[in-house]
C-alpha atoms as a PDB file:
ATOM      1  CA  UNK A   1      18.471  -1.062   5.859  1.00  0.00           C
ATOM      2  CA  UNK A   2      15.093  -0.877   4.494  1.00  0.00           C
ATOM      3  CA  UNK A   3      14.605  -2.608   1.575  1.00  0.00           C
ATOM      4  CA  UNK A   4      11.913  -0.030   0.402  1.00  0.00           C
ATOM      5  CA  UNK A   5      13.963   2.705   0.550  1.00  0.00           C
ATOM      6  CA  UNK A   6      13.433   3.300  -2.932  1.00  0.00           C
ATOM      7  CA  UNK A   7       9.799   4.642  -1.914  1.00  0.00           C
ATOM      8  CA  UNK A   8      10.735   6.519   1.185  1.00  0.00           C
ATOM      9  CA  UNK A   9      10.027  10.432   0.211  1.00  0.00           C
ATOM     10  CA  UNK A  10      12.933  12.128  -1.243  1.00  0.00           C
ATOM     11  CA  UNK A  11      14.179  15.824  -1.616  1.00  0.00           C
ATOM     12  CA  UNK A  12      15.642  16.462  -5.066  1.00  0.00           C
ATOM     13  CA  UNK A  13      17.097  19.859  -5.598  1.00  0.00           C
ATOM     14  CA  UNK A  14      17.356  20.947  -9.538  1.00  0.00           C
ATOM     15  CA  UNK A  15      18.480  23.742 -10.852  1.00  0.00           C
ATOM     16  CA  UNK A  16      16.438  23.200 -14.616  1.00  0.00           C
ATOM     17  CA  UNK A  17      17.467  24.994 -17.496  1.00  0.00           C
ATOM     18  CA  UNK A  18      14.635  23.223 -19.704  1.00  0.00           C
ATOM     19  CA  UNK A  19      11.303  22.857 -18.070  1.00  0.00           C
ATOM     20  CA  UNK A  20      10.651  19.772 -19.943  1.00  0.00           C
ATOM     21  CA  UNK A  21      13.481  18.013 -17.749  1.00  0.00           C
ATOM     22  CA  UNK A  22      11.279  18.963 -14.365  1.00  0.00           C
ATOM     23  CA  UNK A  23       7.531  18.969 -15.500  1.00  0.00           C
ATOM     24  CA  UNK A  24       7.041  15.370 -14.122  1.00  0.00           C
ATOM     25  CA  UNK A  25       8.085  16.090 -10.735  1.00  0.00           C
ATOM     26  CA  UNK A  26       5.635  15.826  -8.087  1.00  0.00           C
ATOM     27  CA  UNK A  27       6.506  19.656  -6.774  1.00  0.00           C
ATOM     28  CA  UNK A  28       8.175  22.317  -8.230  1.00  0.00           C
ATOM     29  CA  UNK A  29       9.727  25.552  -6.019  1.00  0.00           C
ATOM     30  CA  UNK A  30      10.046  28.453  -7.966  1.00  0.00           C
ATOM     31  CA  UNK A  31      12.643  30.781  -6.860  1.00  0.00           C
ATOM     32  CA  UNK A  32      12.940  34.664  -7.534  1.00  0.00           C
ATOM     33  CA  UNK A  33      15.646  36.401  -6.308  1.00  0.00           C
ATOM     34  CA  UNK A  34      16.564  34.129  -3.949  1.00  0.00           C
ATOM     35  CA  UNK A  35      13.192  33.549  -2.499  1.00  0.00           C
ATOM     36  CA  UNK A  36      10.498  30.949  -2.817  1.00  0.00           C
ATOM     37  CA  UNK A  37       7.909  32.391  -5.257  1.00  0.00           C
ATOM     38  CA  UNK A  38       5.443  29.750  -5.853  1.00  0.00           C
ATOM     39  CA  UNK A  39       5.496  26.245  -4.805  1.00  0.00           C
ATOM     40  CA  UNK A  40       2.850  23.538  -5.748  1.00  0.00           C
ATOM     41  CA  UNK A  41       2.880  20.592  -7.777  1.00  0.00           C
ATOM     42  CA  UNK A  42       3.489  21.129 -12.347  1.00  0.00           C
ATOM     43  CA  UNK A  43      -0.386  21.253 -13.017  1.00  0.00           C
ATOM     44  CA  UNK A  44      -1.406  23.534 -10.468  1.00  0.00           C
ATOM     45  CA  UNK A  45       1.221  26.147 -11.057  1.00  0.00           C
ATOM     46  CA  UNK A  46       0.433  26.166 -14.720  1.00  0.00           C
ATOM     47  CA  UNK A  47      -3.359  26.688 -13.932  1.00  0.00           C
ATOM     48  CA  UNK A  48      -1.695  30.597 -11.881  1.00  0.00           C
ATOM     49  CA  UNK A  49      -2.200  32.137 -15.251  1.00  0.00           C
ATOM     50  CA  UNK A  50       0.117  35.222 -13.606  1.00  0.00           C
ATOM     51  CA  UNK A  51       2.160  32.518 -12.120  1.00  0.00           C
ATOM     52  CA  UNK A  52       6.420  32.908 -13.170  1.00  0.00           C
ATOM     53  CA  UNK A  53       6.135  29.061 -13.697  1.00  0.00           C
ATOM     54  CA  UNK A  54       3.288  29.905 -15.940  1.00  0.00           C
ATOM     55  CA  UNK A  55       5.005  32.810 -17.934  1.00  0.00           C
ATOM     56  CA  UNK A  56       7.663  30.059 -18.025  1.00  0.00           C
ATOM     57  CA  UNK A  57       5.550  27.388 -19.383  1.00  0.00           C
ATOM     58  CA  UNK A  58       4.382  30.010 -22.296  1.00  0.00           C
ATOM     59  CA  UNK A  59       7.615  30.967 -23.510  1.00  0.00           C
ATOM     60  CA  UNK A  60       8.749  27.503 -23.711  1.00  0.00           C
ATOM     61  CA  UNK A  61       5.526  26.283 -25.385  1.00  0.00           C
ATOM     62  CA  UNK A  62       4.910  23.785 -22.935  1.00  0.00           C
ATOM     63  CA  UNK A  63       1.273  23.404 -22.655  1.00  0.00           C
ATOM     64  CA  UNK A  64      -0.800  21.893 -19.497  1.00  0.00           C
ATOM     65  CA  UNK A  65      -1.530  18.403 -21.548  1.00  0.00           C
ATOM     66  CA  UNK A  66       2.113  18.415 -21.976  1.00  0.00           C
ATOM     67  CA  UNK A  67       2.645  18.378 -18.181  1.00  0.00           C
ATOM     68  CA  UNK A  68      -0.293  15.801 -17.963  1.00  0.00           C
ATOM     69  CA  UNK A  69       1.617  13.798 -20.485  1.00  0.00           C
ATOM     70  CA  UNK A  70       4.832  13.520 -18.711  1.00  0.00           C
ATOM     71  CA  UNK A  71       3.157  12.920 -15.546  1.00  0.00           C
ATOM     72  CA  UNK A  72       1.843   9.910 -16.409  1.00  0.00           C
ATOM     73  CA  UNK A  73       5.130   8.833 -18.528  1.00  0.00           C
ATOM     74  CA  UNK A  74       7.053   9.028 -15.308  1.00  0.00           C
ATOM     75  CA  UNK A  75       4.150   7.203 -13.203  1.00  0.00           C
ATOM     76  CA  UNK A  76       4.698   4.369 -16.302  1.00  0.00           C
ATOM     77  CA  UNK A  77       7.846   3.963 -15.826  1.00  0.00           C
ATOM     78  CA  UNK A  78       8.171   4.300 -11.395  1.00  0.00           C
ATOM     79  CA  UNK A  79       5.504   1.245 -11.593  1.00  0.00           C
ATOM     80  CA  UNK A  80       7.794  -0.691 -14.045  1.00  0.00           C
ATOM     81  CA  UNK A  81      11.261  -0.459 -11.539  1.00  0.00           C
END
């Protein structure tokens, strides 16, 4: 067994009902009726200003330096394990 396998890449599926529990993932798939609408990483599917993830973002009052924030929180803490 590898004793890295703690940084081998990983497939986490979420279904998120707060935003704030995903923003810090590395990508995000949006899904809309049982399709993928938009898939990209927090920061660039906030910048799709007609983006779902977007409109999401707005209701929830989640701002781009928000996502920036928890980015870097979660980088913090992967470097500390």
């Amino acid at each position: 067994m590898c004793p890295f396998r703690c940084f081998l890449p990983t497939f986490l599926a979420m279904r998120a009902d707060r935003l704030r529990t995903i923003i810090s993932y590395d990508r995000i798939c949006v899904m809309d009726q049982g399709t993928i609408a938009e898939f990209d990483t927090p920061s660039a599917l906030f910048l799709r200003e007609d983006g779902i993830f977007r409109g999401m973002c707005d209701r929830s009052s989640i701002t781009l330096e928000d996502i920036r924030l928890a980015v870097k929180e979660r980088e913090y803490r992967d470097h500390r394990l």
